[in-house]
Protein backbone atom coordinates (compact mmCIF):
# COMPACT_ATOMS: atom_id res chain seq x y z
CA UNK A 1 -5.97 -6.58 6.89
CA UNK A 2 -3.09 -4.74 5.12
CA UNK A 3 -2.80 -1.38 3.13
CA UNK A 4 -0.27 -2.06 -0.06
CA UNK A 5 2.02 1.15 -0.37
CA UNK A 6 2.76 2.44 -3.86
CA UNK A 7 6.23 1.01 -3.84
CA UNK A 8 4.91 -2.80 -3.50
CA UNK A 9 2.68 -2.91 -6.72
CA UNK A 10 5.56 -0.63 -8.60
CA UNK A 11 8.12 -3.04 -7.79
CA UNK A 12 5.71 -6.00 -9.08
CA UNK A 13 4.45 -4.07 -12.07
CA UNK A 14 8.04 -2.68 -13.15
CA UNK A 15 9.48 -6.40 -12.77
CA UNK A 16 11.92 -4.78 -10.11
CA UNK A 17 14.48 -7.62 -7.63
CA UNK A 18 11.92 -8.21 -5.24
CA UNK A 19 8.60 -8.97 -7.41
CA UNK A 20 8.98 -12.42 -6.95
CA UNK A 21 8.35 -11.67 -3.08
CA UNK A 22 5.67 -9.79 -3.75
CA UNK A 23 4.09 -11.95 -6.05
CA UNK A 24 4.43 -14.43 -3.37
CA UNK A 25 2.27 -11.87 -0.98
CA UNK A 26 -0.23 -11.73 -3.52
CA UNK A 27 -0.50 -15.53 -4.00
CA UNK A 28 -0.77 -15.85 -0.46
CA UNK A 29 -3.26 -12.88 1.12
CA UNK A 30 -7.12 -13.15 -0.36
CA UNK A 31 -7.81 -9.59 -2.28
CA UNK A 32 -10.61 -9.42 0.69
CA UNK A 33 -7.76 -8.46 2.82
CA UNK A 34 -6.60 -5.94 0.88
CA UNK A 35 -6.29 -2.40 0.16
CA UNK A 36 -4.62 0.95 -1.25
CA UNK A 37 -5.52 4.25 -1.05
CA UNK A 38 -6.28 6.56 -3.85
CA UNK A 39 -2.98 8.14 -3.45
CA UNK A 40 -1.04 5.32 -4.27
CA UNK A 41 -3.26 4.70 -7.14
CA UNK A 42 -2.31 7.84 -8.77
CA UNK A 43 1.05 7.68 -7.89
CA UNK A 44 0.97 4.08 -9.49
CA UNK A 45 -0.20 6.01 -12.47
CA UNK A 46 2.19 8.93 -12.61
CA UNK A 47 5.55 6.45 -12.73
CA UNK A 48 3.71 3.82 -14.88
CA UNK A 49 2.55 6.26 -17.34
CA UNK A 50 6.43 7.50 -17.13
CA UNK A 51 7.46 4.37 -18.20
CA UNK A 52 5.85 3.98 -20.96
CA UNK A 53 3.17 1.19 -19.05
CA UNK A 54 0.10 3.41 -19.04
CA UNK A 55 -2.04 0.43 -20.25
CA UNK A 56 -0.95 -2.00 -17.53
CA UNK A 57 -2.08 0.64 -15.23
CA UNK A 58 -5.92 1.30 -17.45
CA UNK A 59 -5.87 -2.37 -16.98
CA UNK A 60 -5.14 -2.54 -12.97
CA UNK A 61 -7.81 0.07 -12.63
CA UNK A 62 -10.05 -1.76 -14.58
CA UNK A 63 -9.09 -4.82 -12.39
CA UNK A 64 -9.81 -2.96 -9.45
CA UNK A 65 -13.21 -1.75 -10.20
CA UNK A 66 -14.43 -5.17 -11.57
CA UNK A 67 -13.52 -8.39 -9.49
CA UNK A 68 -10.10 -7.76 -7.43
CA UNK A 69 -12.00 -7.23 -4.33
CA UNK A 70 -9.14 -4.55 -3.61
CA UNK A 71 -10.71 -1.56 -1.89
CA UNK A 72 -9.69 1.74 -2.00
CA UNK A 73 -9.84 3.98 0.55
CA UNK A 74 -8.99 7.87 0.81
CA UNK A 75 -8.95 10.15 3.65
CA UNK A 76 -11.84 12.43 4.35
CA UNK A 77 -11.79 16.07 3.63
CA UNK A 78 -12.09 16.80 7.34
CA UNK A 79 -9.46 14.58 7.88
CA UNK A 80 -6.70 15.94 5.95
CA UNK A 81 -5.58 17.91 8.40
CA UNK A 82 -3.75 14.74 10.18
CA UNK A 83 -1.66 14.35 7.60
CA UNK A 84 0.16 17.53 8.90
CA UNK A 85 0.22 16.47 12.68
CA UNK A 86 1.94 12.64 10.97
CA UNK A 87 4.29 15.37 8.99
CA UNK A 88 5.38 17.14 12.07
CA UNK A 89 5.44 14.27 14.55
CA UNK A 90 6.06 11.93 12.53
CA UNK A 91 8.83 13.68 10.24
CA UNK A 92 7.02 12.11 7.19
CA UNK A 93 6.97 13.48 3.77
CA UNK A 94 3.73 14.18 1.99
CA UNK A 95 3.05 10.72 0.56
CA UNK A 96 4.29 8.70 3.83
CA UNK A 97 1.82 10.95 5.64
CA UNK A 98 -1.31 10.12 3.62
CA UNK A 99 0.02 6.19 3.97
CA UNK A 100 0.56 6.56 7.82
CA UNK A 101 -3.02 8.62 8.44
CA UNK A 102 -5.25 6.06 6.34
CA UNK A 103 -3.07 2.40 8.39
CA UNK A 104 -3.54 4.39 11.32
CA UNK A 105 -7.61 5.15 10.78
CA UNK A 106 -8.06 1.96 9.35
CA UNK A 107 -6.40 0.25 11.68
CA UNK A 108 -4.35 -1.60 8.89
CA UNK A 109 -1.34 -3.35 8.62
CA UNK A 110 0.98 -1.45 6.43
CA UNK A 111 2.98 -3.25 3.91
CA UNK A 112 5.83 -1.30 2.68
CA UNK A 113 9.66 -1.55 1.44
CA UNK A 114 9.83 2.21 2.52
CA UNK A 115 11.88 2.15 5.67
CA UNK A 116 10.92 6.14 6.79
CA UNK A 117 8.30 4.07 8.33
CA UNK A 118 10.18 2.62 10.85
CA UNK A 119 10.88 5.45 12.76
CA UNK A 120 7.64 6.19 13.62
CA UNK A 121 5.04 4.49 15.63
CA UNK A 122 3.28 2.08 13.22
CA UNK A 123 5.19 -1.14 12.15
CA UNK A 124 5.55 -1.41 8.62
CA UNK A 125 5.64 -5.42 7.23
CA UNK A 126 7.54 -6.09 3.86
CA UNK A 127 5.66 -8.50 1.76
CA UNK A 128 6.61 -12.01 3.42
CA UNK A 129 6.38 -10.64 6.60
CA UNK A 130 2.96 -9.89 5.89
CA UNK A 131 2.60 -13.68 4.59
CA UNK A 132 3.80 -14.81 7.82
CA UNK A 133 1.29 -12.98 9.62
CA UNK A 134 -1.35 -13.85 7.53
CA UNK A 135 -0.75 -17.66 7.98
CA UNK A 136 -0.29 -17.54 11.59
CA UNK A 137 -2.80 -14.95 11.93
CA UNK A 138 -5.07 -17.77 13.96
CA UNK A 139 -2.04 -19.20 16.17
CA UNK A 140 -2.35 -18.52 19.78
């Protein structure tokens, strides 16, 4: 099970270098096993409408809500207070921190090309990484 950061749809949806690998991720992981928080689905939204793509992202919302199979989660209200404890001991900014909290509650792997993750205690997979693991996910 794997929570997509922000950065892995933008880089698909703004045709950025590495879409093709995450395409490939995509392809390869059933929507079942998927999911985002509602963070990244704004912040999806603020640079998409900032590039002038504010349909494609009407569009992934309305591809969300219908048949992806893509859930979203969000932290609780009582909750939010972990996001300062990953802050401070993980020395993660705001966003990182509601990433972090949510992988970490959900016991998620976190797919991510944003390496601030790897100094703290969860291990972030980029996109074929996360492929790997999904095919060898029943090897002994």
């Amino acid at each position: 099970m794997f929570l997509i950061d922000s950065n892995i749809f933008l880089e698909y949806f703004l045709g950025q270098k590495r879409g093709d690998e995450v395409r490939t991720f995509f392809d390869s992981v059933p929507n079942e096993n998927l999911f985002v928080t509602d963070f990244s689905v704004h912040s999806c939204g603020v640079i998409l409408f900032r590039n002038k793509k504010a349909n494609l992202w009407i569009e992934w919302i309305n591809l969300i809500k219908s048949t992806s199979g893509i859930d979203v989660l969000e932290i609780e209200m009582h909750r939010k207070k972990d996001l300062l404890s990953a802050h401070e001991v993980q020395s993660l900014d705001f966003d990182d921190a509601y990433q972090y909290v949510v992988a970490k509650t959900e016991n998620l792997h976190l797919v991510s090309f944003d390496q601030d993750f790897d100094k703290t205690d969860l291990k972030r997979l980029e996109p074929l990484q996360a492929v790997e693991l999904w095919k060898n996910r029943g090897a002994v």
